[in-house]
C-alpha atoms as a PDB file:
ATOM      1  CA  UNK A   1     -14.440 -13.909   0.933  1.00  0.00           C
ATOM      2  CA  UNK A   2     -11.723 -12.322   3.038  1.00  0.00           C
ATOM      3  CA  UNK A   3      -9.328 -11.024   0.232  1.00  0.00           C
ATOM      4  CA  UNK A   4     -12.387  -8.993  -0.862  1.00  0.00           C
ATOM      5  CA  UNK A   5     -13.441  -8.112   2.537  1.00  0.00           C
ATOM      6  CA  UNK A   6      -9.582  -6.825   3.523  1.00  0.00           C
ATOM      7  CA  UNK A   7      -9.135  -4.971   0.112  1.00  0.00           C
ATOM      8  CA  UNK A   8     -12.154  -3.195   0.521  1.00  0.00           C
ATOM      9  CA  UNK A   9     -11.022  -2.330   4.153  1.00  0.00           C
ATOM     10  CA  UNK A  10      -7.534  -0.996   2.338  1.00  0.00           C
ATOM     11  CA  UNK A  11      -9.707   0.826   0.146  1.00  0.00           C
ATOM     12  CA  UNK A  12     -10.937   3.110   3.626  1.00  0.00           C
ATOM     13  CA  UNK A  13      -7.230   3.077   5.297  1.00  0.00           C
ATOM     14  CA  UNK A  14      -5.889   4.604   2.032  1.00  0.00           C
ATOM     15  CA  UNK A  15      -8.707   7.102   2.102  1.00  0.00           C
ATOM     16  CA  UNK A  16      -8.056   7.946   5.970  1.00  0.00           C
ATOM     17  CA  UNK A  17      -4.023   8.247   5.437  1.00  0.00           C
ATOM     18  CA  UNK A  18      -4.589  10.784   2.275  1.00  0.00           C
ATOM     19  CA  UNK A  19      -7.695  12.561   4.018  1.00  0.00           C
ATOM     20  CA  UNK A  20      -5.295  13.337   7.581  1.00  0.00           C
ATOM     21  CA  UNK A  21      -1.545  12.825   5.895  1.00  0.00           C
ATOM     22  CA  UNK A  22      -2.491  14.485   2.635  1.00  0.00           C
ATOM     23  CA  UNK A  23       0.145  12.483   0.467  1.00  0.00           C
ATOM     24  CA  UNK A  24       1.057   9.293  -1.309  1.00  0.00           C
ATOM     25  CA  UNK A  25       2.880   8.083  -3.603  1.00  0.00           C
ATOM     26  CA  UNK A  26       2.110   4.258  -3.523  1.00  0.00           C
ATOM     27  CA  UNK A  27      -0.221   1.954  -1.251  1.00  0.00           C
ATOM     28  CA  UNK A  28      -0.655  -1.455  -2.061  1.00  0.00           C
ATOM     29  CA  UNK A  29      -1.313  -5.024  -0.813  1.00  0.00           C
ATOM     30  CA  UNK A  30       1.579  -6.970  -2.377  1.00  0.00           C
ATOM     31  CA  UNK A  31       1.361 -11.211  -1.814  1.00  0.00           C
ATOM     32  CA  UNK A  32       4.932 -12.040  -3.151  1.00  0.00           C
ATOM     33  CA  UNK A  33       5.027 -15.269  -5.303  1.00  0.00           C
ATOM     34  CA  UNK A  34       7.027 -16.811  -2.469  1.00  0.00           C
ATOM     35  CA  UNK A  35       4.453 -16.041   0.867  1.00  0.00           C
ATOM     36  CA  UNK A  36       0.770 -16.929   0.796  1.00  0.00           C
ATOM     37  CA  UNK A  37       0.268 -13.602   3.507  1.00  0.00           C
ATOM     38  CA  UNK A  38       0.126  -9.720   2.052  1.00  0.00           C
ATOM     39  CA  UNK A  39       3.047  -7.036   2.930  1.00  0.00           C
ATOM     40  CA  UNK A  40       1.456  -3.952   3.209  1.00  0.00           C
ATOM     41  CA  UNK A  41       3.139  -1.222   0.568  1.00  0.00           C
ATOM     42  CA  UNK A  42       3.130   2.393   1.191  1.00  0.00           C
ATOM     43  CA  UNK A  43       5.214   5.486  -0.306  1.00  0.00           C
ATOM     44  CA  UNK A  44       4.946   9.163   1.291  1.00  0.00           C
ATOM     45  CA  UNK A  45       6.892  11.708   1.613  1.00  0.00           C
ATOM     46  CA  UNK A  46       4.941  12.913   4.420  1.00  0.00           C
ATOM     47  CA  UNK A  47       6.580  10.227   6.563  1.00  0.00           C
ATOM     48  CA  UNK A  48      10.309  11.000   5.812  1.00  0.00           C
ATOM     49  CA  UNK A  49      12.563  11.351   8.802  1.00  0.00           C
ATOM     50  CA  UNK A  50       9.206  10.435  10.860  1.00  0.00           C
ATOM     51  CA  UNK A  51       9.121   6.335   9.590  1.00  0.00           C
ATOM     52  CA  UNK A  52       8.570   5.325  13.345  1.00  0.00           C
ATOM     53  CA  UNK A  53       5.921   7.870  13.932  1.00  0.00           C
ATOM     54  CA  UNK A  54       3.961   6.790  10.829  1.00  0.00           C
ATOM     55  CA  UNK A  55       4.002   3.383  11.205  1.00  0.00           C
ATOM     56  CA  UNK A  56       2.914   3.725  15.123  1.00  0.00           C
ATOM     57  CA  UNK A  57      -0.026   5.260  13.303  1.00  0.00           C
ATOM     58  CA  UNK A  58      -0.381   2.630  10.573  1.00  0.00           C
ATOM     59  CA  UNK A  59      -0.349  -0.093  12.733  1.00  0.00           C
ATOM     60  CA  UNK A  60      -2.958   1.963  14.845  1.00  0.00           C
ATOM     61  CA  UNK A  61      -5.820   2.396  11.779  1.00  0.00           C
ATOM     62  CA  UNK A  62      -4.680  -1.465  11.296  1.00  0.00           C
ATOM     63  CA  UNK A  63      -6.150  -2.649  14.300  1.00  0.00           C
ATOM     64  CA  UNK A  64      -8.967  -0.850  14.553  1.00  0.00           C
ATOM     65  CA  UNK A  65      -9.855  -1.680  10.577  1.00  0.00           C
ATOM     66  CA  UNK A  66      -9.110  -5.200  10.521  1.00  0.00           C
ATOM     67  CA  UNK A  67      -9.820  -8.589  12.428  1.00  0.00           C
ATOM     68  CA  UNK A  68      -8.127 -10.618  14.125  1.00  0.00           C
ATOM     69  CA  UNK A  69      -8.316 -13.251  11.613  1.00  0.00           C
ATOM     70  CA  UNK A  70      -7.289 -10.733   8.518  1.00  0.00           C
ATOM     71  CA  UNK A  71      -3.865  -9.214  10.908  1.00  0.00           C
ATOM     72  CA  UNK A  72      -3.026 -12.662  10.244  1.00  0.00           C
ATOM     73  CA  UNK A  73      -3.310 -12.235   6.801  1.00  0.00           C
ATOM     74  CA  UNK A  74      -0.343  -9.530   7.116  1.00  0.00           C
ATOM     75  CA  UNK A  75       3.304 -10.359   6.335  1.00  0.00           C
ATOM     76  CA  UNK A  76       4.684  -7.227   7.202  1.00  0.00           C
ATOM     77  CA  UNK A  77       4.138  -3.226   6.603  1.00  0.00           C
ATOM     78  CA  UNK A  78       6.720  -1.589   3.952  1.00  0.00           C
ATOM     79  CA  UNK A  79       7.262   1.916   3.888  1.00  0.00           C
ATOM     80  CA  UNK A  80       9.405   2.894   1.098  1.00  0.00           C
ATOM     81  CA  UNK A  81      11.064   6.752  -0.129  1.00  0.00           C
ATOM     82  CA  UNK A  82       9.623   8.114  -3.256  1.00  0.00           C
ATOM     83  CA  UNK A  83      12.432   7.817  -4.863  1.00  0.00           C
ATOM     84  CA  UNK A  84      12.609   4.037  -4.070  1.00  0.00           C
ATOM     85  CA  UNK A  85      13.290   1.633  -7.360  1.00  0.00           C
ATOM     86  CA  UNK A  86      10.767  -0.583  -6.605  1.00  0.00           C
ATOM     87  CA  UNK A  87       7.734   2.793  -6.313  1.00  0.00           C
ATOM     88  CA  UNK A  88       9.262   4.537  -9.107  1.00  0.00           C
ATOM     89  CA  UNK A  89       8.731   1.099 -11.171  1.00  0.00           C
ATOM     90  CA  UNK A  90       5.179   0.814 -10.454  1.00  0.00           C
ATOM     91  CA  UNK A  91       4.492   4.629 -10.463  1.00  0.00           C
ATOM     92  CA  UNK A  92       5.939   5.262 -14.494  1.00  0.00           C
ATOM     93  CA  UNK A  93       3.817   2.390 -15.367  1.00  0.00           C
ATOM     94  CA  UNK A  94       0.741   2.118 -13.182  1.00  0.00           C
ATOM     95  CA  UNK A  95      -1.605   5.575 -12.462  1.00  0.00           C
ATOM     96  CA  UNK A  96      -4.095   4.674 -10.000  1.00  0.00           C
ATOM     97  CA  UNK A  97      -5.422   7.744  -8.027  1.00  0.00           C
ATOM     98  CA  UNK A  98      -9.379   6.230  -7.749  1.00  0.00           C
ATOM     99  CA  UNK A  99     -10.387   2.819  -8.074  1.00  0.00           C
ATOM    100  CA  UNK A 100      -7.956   0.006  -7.598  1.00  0.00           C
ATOM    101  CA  UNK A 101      -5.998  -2.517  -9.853  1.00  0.00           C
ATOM    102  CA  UNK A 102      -5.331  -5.755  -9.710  1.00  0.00           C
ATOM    103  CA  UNK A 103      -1.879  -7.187 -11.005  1.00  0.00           C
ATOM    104  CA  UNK A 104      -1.228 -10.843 -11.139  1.00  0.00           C
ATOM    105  CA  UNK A 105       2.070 -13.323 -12.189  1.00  0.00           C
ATOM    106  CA  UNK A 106       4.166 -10.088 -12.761  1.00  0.00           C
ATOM    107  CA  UNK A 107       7.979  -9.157 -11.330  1.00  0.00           C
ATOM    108  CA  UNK A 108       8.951  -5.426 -10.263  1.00  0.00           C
ATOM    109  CA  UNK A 109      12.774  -4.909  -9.640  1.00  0.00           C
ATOM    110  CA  UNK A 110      13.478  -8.794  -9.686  1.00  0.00           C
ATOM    111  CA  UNK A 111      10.419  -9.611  -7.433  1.00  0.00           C
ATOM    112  CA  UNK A 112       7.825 -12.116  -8.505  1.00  0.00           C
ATOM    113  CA  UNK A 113       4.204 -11.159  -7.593  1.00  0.00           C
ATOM    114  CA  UNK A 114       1.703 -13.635  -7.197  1.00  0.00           C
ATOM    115  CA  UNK A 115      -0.930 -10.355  -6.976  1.00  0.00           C
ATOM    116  CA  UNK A 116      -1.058  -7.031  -6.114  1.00  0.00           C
ATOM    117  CA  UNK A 117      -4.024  -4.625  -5.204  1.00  0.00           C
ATOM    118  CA  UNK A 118      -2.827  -1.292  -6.413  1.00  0.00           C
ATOM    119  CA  UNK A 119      -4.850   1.198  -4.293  1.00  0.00           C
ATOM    120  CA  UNK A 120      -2.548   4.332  -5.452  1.00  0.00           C
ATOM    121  CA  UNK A 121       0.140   5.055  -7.043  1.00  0.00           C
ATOM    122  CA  UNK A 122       1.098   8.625  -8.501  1.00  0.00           C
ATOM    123  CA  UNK A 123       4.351   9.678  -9.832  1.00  0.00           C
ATOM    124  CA  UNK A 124       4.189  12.768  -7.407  1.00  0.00           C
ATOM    125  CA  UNK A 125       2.912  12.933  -3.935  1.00  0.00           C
ATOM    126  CA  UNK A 126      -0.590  13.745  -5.081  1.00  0.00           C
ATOM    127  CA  UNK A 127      -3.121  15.020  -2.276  1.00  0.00           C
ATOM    128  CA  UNK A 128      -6.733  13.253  -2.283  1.00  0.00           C
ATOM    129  CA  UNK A 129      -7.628  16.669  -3.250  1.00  0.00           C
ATOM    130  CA  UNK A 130      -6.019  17.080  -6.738  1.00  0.00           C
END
């Protein structure tokens, strides 16, 4: 299956940003109720002032990690502040720092979710290490 395949590939990009970034605050794989393809979901505040750099990077681990056929997949790649309504939503009700969770038929800050993978999310910008 190639959701489970791509998750599982999230599952090592999430690993690689917090083992050479050291910090998150959210990374998920968000299919809105409205799109059939994933936007990629990520909250540092490593990458403040430094978006452009980051994502250069992203996009980088991306195409190394992923097919051709699961880049499809991709809507677009999200990075969010912290402080952002939609992170601090998921982060006061959702603690995932190992493992993952799944979210289905839910709405965050007026958007409907078809499903979400939840690989992190942490109130503060938690190192792997912690």
């Amino acid at each position: 299956m190639v959701e489970e395949t791509m998750v599982k590939k999230f599952i090592d990009l999430k690993d690689k940003i917090l083992e050479e970034k050291k910090s998150l605050n959210l990374f998920a794989l968000v299919q809105r109720e409205d799109r059939e393809n994933w936007d990629i979901v990520i909250s540092s505040s490593s990458f403040l002032n430094k978006e452009k750099e980051f994502l250069s990077y992203f996009v980088k681990l991306l195409q190394n990690a992923l097919t051709d056929k699961e880049l499809e997949n991709i809507s677009r790649v999200v990075l969010l502040k912290p402080d952002d309504p939609f992170v601090k939503n998921i982060n006061s009700s959702m603690n995932v720092t190992g493992g993952i969770m799944t979210v289905e038929n839910s709405s965050f800050n007026g958007m409907l979710i078809r499903k979400m993978y939840l690989l992190y999310s942490s109130r503060n910008s938690n190192t792997k290490n912690k």
